[in-house]
PDB file of N, CA and C in Angstrom:
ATOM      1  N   UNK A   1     232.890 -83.017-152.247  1.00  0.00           N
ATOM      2  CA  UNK A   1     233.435 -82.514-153.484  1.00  0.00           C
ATOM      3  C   UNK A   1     232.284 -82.105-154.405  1.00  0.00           C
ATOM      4  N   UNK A   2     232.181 -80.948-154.997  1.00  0.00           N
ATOM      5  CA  UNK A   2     231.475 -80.425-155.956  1.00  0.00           C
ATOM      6  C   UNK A   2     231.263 -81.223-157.407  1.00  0.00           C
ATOM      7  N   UNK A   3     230.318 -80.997-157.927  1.00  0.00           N
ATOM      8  CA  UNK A   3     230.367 -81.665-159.439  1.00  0.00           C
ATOM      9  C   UNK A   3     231.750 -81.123-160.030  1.00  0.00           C
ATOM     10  N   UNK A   4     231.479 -80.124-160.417  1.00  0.00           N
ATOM     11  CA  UNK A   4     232.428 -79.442-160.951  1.00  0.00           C
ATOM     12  C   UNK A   4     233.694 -79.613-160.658  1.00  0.00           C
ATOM     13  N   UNK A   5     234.108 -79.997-159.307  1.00  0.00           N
ATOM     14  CA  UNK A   5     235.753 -80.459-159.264  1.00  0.00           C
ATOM     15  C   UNK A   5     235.329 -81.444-159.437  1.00  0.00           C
ATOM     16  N   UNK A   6     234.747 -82.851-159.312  1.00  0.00           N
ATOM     17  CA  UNK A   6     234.982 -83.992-160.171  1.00  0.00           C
ATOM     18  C   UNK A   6     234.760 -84.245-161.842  1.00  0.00           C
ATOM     19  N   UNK A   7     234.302 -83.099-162.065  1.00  0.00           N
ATOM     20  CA  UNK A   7     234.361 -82.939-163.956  1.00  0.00           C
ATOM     21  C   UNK A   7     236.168 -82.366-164.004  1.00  0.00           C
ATOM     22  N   UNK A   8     236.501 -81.309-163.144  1.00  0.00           N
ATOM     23  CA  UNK A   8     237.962 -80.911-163.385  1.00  0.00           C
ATOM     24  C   UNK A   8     238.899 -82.236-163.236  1.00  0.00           C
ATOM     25  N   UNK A   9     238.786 -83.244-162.536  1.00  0.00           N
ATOM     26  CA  UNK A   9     239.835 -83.815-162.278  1.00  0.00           C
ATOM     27  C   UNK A   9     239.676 -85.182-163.467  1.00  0.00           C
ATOM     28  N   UNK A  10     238.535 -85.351-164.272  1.00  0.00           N
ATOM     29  CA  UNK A  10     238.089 -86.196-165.200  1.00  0.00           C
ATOM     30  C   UNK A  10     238.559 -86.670-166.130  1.00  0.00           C
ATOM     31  N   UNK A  11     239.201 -87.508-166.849  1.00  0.00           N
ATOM     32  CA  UNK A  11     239.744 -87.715-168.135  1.00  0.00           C
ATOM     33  C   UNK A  11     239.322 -86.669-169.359  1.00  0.00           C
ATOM     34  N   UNK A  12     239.936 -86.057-170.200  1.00  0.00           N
ATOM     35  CA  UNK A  12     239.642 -84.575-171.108  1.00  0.00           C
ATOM     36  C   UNK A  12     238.171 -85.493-171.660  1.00  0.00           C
ATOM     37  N   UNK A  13     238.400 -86.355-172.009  1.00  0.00           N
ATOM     38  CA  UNK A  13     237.061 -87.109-172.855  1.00  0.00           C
ATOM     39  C   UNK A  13     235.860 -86.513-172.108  1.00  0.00           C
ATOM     40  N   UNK A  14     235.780 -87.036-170.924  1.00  0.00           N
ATOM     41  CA  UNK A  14     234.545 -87.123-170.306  1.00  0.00           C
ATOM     42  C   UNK A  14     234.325 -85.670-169.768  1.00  0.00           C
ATOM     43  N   UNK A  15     235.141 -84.992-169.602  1.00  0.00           N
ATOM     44  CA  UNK A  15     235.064 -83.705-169.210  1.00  0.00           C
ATOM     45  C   UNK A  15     234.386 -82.928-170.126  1.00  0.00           C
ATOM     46  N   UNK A  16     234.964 -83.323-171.790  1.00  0.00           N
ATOM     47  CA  UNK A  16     234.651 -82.465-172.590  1.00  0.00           C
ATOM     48  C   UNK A  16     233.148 -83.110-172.944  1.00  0.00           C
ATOM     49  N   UNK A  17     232.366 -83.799-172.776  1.00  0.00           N
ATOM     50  CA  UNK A  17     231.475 -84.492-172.902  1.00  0.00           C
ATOM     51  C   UNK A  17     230.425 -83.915-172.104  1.00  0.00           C
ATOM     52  N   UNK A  18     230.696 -83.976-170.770  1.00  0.00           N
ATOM     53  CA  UNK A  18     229.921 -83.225-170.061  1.00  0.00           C
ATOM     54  C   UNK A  18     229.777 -81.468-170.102  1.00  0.00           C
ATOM     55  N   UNK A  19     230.701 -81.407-170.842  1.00  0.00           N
ATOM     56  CA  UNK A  19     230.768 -80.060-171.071  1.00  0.00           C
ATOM     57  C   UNK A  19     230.053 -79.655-172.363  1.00  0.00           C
ATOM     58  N   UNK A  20     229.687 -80.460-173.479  1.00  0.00           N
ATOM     59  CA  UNK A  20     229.243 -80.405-174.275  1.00  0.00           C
ATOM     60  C   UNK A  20     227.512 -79.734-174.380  1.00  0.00           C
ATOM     61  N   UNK A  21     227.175 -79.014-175.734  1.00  0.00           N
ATOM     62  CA  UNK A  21     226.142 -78.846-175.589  1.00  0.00           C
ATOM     63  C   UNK A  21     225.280 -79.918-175.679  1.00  0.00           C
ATOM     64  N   UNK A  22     225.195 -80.701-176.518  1.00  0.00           N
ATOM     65  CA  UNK A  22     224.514 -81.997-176.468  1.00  0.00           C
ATOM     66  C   UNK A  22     224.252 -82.836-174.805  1.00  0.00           C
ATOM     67  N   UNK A  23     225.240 -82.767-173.894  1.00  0.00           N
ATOM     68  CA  UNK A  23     225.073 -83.511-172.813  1.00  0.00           C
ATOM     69  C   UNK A  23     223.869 -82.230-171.664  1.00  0.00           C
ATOM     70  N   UNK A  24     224.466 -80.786-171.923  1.00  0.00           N
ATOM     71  CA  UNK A  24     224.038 -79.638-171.352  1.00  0.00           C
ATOM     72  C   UNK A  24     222.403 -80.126-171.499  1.00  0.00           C
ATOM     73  N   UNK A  25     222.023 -79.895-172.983  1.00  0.00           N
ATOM     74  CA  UNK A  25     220.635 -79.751-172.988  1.00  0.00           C
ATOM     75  C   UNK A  25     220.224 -81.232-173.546  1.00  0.00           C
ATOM     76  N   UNK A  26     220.706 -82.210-173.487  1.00  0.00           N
ATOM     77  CA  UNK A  26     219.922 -83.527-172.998  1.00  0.00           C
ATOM     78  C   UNK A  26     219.071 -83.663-171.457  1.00  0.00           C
ATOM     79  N   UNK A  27     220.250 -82.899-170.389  1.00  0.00           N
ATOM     80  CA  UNK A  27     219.715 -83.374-169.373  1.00  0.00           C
ATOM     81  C   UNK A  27     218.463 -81.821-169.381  1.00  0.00           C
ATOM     82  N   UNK A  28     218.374 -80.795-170.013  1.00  0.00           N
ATOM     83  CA  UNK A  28     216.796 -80.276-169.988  1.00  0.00           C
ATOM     84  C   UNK A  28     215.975 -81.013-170.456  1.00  0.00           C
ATOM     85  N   UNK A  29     216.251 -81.370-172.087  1.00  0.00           N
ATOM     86  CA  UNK A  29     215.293 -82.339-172.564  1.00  0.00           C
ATOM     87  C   UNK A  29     214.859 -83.321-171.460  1.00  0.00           C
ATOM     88  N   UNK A  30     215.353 -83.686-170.979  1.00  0.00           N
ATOM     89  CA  UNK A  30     214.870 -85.043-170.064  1.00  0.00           C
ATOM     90  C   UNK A  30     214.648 -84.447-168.560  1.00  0.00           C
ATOM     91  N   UNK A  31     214.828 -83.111-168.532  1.00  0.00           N
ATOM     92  CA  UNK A  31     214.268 -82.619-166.959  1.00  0.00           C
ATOM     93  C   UNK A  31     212.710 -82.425-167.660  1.00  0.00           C
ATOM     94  N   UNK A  32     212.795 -82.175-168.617  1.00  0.00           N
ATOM     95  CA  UNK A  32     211.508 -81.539-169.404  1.00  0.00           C
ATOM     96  C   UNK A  32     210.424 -82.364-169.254  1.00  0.00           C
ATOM     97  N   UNK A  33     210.600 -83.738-169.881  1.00  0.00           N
ATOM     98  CA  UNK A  33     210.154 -84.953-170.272  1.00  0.00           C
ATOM     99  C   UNK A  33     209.333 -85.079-168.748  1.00  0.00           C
ATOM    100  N   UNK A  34     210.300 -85.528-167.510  1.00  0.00           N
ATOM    101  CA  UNK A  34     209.762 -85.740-166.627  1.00  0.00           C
ATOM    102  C   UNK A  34     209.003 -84.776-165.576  1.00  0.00           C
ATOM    103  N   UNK A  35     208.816 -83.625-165.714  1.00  0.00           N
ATOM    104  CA  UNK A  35     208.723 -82.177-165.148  1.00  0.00           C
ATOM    105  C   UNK A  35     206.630 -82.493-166.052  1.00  0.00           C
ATOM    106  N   UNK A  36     206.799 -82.870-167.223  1.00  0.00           N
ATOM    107  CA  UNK A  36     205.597 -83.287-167.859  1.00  0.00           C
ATOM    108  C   UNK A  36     204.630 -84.367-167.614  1.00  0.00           C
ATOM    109  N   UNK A  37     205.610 -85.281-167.200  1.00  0.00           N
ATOM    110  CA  UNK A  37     204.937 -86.905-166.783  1.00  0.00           C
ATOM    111  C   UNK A  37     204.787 -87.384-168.170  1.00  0.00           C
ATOM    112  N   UNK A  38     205.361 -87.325-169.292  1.00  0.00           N
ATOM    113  CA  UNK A  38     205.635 -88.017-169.988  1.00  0.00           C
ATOM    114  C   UNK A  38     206.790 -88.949-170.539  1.00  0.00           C
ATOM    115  N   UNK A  39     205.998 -89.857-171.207  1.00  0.00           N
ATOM    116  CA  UNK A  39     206.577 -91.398-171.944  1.00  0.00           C
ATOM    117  C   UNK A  39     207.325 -90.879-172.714  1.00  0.00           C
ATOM    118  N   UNK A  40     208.783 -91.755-173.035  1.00  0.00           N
ATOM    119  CA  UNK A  40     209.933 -91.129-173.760  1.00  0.00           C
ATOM    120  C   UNK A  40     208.556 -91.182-175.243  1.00  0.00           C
ATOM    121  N   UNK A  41     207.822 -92.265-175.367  1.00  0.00           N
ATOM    122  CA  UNK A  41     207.001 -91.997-176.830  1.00  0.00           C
ATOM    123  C   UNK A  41     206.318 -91.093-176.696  1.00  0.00           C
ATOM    124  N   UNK A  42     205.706 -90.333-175.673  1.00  0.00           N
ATOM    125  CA  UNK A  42     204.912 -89.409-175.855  1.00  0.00           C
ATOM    126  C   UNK A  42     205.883 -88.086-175.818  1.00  0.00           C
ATOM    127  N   UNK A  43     207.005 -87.993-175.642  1.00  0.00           N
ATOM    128  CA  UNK A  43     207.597 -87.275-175.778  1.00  0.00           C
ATOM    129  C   UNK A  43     207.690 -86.631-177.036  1.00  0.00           C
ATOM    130  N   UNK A  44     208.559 -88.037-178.032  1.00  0.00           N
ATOM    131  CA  UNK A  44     208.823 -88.408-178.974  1.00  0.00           C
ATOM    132  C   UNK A  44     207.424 -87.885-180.065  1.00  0.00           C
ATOM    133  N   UNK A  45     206.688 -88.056-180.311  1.00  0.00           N
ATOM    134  CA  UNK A  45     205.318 -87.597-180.578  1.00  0.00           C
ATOM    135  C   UNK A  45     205.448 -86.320-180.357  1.00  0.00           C
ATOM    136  N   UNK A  46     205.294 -85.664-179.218  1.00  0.00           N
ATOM    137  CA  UNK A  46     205.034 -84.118-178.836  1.00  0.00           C
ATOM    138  C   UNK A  46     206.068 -83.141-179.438  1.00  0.00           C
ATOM    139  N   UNK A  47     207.484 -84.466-179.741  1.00  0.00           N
ATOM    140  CA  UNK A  47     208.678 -83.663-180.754  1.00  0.00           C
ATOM    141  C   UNK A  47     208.723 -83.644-181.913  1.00  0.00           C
ATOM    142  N   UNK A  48     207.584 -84.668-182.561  1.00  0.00           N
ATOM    143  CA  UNK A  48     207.260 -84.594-183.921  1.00  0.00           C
ATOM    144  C   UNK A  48     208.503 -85.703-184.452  1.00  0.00           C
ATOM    145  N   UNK A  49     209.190 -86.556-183.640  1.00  0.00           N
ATOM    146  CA  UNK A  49     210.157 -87.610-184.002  1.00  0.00           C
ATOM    147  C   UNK A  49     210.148 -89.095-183.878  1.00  0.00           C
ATOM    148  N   UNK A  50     210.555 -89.667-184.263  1.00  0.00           N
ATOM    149  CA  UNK A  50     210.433 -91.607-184.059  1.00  0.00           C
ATOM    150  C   UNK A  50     211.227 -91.591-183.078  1.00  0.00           C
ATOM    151  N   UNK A  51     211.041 -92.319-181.950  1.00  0.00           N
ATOM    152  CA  UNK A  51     211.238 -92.826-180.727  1.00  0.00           C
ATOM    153  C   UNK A  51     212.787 -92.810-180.806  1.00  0.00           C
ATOM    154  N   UNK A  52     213.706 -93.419-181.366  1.00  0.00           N
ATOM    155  CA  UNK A  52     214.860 -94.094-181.336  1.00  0.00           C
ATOM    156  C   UNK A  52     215.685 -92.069-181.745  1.00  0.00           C
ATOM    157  N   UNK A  53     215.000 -91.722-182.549  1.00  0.00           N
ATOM    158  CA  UNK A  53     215.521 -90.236-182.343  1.00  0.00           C
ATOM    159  C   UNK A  53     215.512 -89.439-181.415  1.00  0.00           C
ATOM    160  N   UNK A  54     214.948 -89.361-180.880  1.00  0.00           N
ATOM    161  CA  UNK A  54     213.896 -88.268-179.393  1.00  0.00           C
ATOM    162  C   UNK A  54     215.193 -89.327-178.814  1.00  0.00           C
ATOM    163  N   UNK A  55     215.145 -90.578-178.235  1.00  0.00           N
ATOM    164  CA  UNK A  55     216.214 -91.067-177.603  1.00  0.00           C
ATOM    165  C   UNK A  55     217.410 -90.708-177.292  1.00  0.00           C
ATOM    166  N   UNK A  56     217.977 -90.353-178.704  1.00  0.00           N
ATOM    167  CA  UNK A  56     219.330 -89.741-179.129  1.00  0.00           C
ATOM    168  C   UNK A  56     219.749 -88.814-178.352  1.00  0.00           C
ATOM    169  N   UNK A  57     218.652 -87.915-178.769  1.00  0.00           N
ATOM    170  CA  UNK A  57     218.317 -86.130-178.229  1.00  0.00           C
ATOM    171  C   UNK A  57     218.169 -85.967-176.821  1.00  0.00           C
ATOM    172  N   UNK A  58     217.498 -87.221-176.353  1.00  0.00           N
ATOM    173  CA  UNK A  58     217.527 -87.273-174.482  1.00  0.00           C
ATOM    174  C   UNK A  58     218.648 -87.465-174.343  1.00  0.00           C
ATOM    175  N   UNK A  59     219.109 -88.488-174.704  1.00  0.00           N
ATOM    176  CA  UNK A  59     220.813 -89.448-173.996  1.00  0.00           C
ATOM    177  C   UNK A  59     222.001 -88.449-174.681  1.00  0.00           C
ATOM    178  N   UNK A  60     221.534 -87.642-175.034  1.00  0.00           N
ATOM    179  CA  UNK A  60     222.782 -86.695-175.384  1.00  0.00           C
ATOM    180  C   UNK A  60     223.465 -87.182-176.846  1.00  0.00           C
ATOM    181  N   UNK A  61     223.487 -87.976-177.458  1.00  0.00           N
ATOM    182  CA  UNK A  61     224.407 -88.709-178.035  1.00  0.00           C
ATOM    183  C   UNK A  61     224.379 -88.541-179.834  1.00  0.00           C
ATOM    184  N   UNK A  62     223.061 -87.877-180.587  1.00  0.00           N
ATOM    185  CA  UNK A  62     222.940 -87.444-181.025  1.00  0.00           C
ATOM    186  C   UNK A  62     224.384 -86.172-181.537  1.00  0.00           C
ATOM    187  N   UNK A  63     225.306 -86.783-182.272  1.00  0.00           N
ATOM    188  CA  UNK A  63     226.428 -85.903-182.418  1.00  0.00           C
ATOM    189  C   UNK A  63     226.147 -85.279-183.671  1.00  0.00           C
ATOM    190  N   UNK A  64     225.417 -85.277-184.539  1.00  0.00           N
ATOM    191  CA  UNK A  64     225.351 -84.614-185.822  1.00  0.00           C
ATOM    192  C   UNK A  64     224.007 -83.641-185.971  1.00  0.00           C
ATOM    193  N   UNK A  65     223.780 -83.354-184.531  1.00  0.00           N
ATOM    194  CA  UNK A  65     222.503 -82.492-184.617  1.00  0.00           C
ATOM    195  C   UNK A  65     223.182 -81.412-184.012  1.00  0.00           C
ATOM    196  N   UNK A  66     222.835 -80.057-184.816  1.00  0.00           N
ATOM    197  CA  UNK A  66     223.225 -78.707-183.733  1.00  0.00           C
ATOM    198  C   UNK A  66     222.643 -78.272-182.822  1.00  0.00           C
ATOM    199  N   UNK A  67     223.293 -77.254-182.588  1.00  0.00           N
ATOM    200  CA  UNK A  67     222.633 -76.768-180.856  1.00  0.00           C
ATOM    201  C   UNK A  67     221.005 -76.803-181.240  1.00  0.00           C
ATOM    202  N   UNK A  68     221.079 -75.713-182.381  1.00  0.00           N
ATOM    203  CA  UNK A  68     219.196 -75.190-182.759  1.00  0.00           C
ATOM    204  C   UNK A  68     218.545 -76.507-182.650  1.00  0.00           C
ATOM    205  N   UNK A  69     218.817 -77.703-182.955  1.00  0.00           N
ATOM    206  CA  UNK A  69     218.502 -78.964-183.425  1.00  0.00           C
ATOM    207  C   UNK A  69     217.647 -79.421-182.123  1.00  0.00           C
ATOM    208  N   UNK A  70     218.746 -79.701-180.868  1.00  0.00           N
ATOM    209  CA  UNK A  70     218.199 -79.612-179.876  1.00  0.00           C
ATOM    210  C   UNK A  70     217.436 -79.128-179.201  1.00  0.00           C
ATOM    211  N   UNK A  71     217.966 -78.099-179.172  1.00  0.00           N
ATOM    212  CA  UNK A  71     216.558 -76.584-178.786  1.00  0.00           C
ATOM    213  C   UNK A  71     215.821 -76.457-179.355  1.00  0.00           C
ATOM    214  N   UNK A  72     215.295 -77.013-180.787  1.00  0.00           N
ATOM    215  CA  UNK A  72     213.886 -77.189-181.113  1.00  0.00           C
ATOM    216  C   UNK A  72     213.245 -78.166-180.389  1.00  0.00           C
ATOM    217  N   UNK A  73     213.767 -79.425-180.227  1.00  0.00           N
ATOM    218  CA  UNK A  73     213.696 -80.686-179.475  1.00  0.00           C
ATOM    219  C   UNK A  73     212.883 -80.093-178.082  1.00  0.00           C
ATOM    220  N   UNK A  74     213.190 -78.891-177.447  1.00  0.00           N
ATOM    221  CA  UNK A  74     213.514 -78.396-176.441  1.00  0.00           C
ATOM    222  C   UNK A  74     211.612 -77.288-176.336  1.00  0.00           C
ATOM    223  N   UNK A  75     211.778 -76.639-176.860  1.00  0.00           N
ATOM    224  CA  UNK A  75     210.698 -76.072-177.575  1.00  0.00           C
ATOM    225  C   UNK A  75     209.831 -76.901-177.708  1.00  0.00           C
ATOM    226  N   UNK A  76     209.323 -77.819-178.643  1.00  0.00           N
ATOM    227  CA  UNK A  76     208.618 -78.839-178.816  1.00  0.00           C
ATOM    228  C   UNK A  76     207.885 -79.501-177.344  1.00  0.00           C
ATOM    229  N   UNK A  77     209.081 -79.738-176.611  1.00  0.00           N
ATOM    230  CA  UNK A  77     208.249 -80.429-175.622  1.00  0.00           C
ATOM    231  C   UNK A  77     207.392 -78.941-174.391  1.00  0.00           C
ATOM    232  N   UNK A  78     208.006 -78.398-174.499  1.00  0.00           N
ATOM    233  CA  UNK A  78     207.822 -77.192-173.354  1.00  0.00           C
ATOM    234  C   UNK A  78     206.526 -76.683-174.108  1.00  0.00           C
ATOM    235  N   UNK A  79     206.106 -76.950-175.128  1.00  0.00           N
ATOM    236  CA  UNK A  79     204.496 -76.086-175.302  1.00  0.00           C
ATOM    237  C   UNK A  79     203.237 -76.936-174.906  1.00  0.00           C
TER     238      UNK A  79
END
């Protein structure tokens, strides 16, 4: 079975979750992170944020940040 039919058959919650931009570009942020060989703190640092934020922004969960929010997050680490 494909990801994608087990996101279709998912409770709407989790579907819409994974579908979310926040969950989308967490998992870059954190392909990013490790694609670098860096420490969620050195991350955190390279994003110009306190640890427990950069966290947020990895684990997706960060709900009051916008897309740009992220994608600076995103930016930040990629230079």
């Amino acid at each position: 079975m494909k990801f994608k039919e087990l996101v279709d058959r998912a409770p709407k919650e989790v579907a819409d979750y994974i579908n979310s931009y926040q969950f989308q570009l967490s998992l870059k942020i954190l392909g990013t992170r490790i694609e670098q060989g860096l420490t969620k703190q050195q991350a955190a640092v390279k994003a110009g944020l306190k640890i427990k934020v950069y966290e947020s922004f990895e684990n997706g969960i960060n709900w009051k940040a916008t897309r740009g929010e992220y994608l600076k997050v995103l930016k930040h680490l990629r230079r």
